[in-house]
N, C-alpha and C. Protein backbone atom coordinates (compact mmCIF):
# COMPACT_ATOMS: atom_id res chain seq x y z
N UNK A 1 7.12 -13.11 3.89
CA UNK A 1 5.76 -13.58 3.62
C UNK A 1 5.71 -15.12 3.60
N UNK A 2 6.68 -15.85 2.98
CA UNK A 2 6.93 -17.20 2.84
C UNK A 2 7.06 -17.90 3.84
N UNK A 3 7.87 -17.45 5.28
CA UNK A 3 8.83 -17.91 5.86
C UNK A 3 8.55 -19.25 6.24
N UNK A 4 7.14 -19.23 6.75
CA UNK A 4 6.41 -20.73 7.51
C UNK A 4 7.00 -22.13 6.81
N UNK A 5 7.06 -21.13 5.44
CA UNK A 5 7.44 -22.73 4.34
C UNK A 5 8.81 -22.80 4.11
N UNK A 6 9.60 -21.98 4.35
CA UNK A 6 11.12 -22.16 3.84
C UNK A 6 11.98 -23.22 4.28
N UNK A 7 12.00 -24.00 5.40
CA UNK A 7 12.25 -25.19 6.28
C UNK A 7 11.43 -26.13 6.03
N UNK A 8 10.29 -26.15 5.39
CA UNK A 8 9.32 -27.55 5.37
C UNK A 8 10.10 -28.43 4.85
N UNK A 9 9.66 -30.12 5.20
CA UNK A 9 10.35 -30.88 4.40
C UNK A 9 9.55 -31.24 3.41
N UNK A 10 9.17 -30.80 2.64
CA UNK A 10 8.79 -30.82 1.66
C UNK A 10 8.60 -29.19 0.35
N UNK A 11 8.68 -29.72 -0.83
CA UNK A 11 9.36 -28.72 -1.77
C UNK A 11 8.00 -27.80 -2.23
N UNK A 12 8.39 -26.17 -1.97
CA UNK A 12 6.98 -25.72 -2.16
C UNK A 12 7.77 -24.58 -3.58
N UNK A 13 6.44 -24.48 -4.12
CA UNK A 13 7.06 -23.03 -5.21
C UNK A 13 5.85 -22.57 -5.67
N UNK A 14 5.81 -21.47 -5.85
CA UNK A 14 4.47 -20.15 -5.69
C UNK A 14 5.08 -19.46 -7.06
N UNK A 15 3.88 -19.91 -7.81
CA UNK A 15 4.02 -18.74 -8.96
C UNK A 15 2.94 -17.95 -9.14
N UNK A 16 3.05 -16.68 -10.04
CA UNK A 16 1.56 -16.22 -10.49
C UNK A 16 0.80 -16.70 -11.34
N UNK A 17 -0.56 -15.95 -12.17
CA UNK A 17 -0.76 -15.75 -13.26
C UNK A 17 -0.53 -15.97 -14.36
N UNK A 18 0.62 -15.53 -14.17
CA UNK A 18 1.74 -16.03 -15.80
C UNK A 18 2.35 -17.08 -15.69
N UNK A 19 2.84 -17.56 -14.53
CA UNK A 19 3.49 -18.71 -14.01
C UNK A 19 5.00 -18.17 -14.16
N UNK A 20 5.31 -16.57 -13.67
CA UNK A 20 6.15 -16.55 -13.11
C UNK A 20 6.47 -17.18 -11.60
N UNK A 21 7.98 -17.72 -11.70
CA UNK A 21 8.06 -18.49 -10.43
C UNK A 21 8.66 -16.97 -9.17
N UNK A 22 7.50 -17.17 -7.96
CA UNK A 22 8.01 -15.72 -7.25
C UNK A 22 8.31 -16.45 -6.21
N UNK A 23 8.57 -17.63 -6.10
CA UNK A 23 9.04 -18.26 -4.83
C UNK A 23 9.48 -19.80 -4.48
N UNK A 24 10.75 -19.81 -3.68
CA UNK A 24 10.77 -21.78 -4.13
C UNK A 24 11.68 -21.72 -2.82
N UNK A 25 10.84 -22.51 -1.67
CA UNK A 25 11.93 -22.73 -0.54
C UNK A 25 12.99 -23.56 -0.42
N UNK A 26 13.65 -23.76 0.26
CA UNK A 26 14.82 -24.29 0.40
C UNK A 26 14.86 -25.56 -0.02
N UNK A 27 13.99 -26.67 0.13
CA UNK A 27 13.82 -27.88 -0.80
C UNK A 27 13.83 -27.82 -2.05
N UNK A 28 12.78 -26.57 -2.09
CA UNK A 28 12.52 -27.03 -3.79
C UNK A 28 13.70 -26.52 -5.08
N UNK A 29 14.05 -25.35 -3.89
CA UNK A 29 15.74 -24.55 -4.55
C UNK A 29 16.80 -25.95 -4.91
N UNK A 30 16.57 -26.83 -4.03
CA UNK A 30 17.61 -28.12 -3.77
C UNK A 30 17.30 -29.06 -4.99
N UNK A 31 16.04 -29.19 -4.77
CA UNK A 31 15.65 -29.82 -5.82
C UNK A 31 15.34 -29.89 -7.29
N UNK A 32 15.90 -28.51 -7.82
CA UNK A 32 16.02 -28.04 -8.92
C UNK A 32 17.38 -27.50 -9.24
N UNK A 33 18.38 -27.56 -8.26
CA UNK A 33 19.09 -26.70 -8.31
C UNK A 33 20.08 -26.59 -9.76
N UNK A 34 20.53 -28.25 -10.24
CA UNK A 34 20.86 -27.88 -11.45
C UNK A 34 20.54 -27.15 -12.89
N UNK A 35 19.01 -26.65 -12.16
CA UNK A 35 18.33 -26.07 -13.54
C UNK A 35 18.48 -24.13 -13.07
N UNK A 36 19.67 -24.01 -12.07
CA UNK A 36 19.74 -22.75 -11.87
C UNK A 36 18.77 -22.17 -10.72
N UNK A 37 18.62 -20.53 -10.66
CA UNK A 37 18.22 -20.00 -9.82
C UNK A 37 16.49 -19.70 -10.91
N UNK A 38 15.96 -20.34 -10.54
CA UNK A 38 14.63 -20.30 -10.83
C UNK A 38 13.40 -19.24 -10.85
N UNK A 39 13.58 -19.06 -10.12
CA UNK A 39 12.53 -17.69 -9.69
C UNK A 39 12.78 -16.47 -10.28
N UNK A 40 11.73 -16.03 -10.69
CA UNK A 40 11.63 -15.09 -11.43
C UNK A 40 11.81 -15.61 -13.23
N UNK A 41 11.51 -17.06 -13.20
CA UNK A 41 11.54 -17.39 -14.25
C UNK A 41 10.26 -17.84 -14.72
N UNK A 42 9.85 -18.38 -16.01
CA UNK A 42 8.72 -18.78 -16.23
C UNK A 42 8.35 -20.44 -15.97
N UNK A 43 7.89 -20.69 -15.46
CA UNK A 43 7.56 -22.30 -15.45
C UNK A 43 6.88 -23.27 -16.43
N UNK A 44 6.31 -22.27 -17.52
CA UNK A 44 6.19 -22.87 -18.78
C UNK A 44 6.85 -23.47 -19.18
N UNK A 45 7.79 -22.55 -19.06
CA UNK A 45 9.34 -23.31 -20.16
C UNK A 45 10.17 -24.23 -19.58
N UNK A 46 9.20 -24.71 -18.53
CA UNK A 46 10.09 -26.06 -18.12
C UNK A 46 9.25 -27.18 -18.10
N UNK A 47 8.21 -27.13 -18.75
CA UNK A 47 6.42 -28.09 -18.55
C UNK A 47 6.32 -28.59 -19.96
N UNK A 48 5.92 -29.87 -20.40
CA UNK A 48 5.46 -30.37 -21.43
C UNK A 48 4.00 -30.01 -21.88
N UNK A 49 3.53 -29.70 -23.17
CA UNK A 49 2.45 -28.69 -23.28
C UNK A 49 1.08 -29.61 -22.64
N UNK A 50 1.14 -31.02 -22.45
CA UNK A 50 -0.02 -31.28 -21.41
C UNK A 50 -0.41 -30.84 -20.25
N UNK A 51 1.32 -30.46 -19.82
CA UNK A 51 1.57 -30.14 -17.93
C UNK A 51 0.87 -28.78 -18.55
N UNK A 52 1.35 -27.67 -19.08
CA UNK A 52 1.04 -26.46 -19.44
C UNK A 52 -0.33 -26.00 -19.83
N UNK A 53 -0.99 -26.99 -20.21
CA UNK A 53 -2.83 -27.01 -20.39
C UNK A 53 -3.10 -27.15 -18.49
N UNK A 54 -2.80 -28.26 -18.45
CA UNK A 54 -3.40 -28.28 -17.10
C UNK A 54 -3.09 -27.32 -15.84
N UNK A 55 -2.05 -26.46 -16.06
CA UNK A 55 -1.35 -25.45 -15.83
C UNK A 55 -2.27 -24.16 -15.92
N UNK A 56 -2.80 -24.14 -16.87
CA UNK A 56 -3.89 -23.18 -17.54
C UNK A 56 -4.83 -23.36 -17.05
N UNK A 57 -5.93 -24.52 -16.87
CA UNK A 57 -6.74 -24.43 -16.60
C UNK A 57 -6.73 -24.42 -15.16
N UNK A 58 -5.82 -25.02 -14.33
CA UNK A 58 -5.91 -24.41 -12.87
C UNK A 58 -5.90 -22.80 -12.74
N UNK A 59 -5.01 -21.77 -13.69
CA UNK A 59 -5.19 -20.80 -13.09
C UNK A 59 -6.57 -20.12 -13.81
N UNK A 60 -7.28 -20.82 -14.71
CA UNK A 60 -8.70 -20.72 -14.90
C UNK A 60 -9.49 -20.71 -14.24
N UNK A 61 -9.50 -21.83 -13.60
CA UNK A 61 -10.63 -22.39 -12.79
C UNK A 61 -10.74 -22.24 -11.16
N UNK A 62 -9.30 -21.72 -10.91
CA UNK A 62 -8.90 -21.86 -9.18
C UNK A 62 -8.82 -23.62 -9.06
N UNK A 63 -8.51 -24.46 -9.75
CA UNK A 63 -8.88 -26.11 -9.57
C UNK A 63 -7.76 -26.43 -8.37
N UNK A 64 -7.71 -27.34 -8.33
CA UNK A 64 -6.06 -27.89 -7.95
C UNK A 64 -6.37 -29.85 -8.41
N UNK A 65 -5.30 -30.15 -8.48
CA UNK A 65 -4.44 -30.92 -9.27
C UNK A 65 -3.68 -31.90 -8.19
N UNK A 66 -3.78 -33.09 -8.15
CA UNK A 66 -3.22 -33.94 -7.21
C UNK A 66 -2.69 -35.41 -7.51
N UNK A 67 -1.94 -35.75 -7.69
CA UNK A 67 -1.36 -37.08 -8.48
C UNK A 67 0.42 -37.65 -7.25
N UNK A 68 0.49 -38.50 -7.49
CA UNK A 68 1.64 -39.04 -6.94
C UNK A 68 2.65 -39.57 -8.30
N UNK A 69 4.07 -39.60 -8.35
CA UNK A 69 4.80 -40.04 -8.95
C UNK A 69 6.25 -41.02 -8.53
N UNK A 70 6.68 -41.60 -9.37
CA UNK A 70 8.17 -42.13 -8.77
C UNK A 70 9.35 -41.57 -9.55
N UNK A 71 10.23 -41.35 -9.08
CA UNK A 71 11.70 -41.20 -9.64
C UNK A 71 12.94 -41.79 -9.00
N UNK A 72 14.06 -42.89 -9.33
CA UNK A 72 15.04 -43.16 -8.67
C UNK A 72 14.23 -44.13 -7.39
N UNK A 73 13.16 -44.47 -7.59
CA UNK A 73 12.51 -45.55 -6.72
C UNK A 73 12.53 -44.37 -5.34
N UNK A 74 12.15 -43.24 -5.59
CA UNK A 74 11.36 -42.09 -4.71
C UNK A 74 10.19 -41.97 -5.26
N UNK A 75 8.65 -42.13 -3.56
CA UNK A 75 7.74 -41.96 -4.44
C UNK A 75 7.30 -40.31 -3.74
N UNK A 76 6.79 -39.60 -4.38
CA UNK A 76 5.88 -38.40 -4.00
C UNK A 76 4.84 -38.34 -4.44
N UNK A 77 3.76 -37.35 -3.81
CA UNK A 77 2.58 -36.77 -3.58
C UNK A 77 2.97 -35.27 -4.06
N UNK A 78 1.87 -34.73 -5.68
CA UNK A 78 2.16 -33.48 -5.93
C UNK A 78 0.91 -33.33 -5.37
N UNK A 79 0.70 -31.81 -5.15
CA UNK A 79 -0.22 -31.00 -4.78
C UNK A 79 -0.14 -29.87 -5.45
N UNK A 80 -1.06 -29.33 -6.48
CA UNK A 80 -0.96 -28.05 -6.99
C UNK A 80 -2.71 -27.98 -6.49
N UNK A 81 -2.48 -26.14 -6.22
CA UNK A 81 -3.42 -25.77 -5.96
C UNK A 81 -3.66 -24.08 -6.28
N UNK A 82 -4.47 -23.86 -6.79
CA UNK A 82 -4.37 -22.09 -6.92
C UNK A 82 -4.25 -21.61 -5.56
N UNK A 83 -4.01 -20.35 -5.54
CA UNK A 83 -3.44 -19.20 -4.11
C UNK A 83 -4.57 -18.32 -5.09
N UNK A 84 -5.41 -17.41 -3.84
CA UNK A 84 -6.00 -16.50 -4.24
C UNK A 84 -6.30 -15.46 -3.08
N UNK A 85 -6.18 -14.21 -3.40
CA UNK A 85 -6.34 -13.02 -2.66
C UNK A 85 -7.50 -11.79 -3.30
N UNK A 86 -8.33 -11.52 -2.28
CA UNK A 86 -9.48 -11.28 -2.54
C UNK A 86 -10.71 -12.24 -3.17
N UNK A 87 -10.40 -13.19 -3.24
CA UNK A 87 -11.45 -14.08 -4.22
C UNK A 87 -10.84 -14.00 -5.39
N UNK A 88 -9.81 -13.38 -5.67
CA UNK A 88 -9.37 -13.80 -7.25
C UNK A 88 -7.87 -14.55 -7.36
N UNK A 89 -8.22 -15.23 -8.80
CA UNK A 89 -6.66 -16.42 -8.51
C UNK A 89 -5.72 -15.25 -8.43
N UNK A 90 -4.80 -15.27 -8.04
CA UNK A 90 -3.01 -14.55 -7.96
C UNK A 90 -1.85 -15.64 -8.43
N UNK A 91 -2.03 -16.88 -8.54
CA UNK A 91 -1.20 -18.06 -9.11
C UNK A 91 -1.43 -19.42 -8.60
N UNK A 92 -0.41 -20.27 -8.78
CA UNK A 92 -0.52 -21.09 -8.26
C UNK A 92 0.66 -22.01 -6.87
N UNK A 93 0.20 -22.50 -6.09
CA UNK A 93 1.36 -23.03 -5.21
C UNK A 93 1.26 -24.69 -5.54
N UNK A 94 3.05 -25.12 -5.80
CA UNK A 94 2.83 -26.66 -5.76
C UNK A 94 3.59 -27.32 -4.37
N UNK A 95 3.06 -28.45 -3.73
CA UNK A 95 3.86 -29.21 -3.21
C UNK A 95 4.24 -30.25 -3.28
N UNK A 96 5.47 -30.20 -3.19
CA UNK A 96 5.73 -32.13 -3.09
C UNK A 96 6.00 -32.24 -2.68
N UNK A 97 5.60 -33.50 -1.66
CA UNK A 97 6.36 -34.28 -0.42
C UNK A 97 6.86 -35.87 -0.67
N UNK A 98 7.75 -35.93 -0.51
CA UNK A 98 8.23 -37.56 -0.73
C UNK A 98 7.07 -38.16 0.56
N UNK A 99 6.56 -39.68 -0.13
CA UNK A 99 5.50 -40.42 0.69
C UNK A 99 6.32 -42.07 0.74
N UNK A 100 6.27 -42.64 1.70
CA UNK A 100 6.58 -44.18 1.99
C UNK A 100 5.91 -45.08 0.44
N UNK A 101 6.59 -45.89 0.32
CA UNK A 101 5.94 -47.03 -1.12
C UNK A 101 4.27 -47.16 -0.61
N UNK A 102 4.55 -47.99 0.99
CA UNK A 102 2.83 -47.88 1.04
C UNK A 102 2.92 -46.89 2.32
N UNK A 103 1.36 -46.93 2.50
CA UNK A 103 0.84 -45.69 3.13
C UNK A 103 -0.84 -46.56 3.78
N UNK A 104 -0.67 -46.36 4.88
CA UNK A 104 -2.37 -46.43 5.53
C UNK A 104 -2.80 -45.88 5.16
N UNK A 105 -3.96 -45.85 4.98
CA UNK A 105 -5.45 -45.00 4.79
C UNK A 105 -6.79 -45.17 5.94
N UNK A 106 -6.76 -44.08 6.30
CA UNK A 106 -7.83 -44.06 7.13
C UNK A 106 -9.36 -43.58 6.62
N UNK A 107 -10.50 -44.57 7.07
CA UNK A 107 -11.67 -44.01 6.65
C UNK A 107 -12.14 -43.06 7.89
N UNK A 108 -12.52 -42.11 8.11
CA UNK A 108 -12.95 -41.41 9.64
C UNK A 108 -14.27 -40.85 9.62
N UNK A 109 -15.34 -41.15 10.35
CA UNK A 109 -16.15 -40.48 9.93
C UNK A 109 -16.73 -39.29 10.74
């Protein structure tokens, strides 16, 4: 079901409802890897209770959630966004992609 994403370069992971984690491709496996085999775990219990509100209310609202960060002078672009089937949420998917320090912006109309 995943496959399209398992090679992306960038780190994807699909949880539900509960924020069980039911999926983490090959980046994002990499990119967590010292915290173990992940999936099928809860992602609560790895979120500070702000991340975990906002966590909540995405799978409330269907919202999604978009911010950039740095680590180790790496910058990324998160992307969380609810996944939904039939019109109703089923969880949420995040991505991160590492982005250049700067970045063009295009206005297009």
């Amino acid at each position: 079901m995943y496959e399209w994403a398992n090679e992306m370069n960038c780190a994807v992971t699909v949880c539900d409802t509960k924020g069980i984690i039911l999926y983490m491709n090959e980046k994002a496996c990499r990119t967590f890897a010292k915290h173990g085999d992940l999936i099928g775990k809860n992602l609560f219990d790895c979120h500070n209770p702000q991340s975990q509100a906002k966590i909540r209310e995405l799978l409330e609202t269907g919202g999604v959630n978009a911010y950039t960060i740095e680590k180790n002078g790496v910058k990324k672009m998160i992307y969380q966004t609810a996944w939904k089937q039939d019109g109703v949420v089923g969880g949420l998917v995040e991505i991160s992609m590492e982005i250049p320090g700067e970045m063009p912006h295009y206005m297009r109309k």
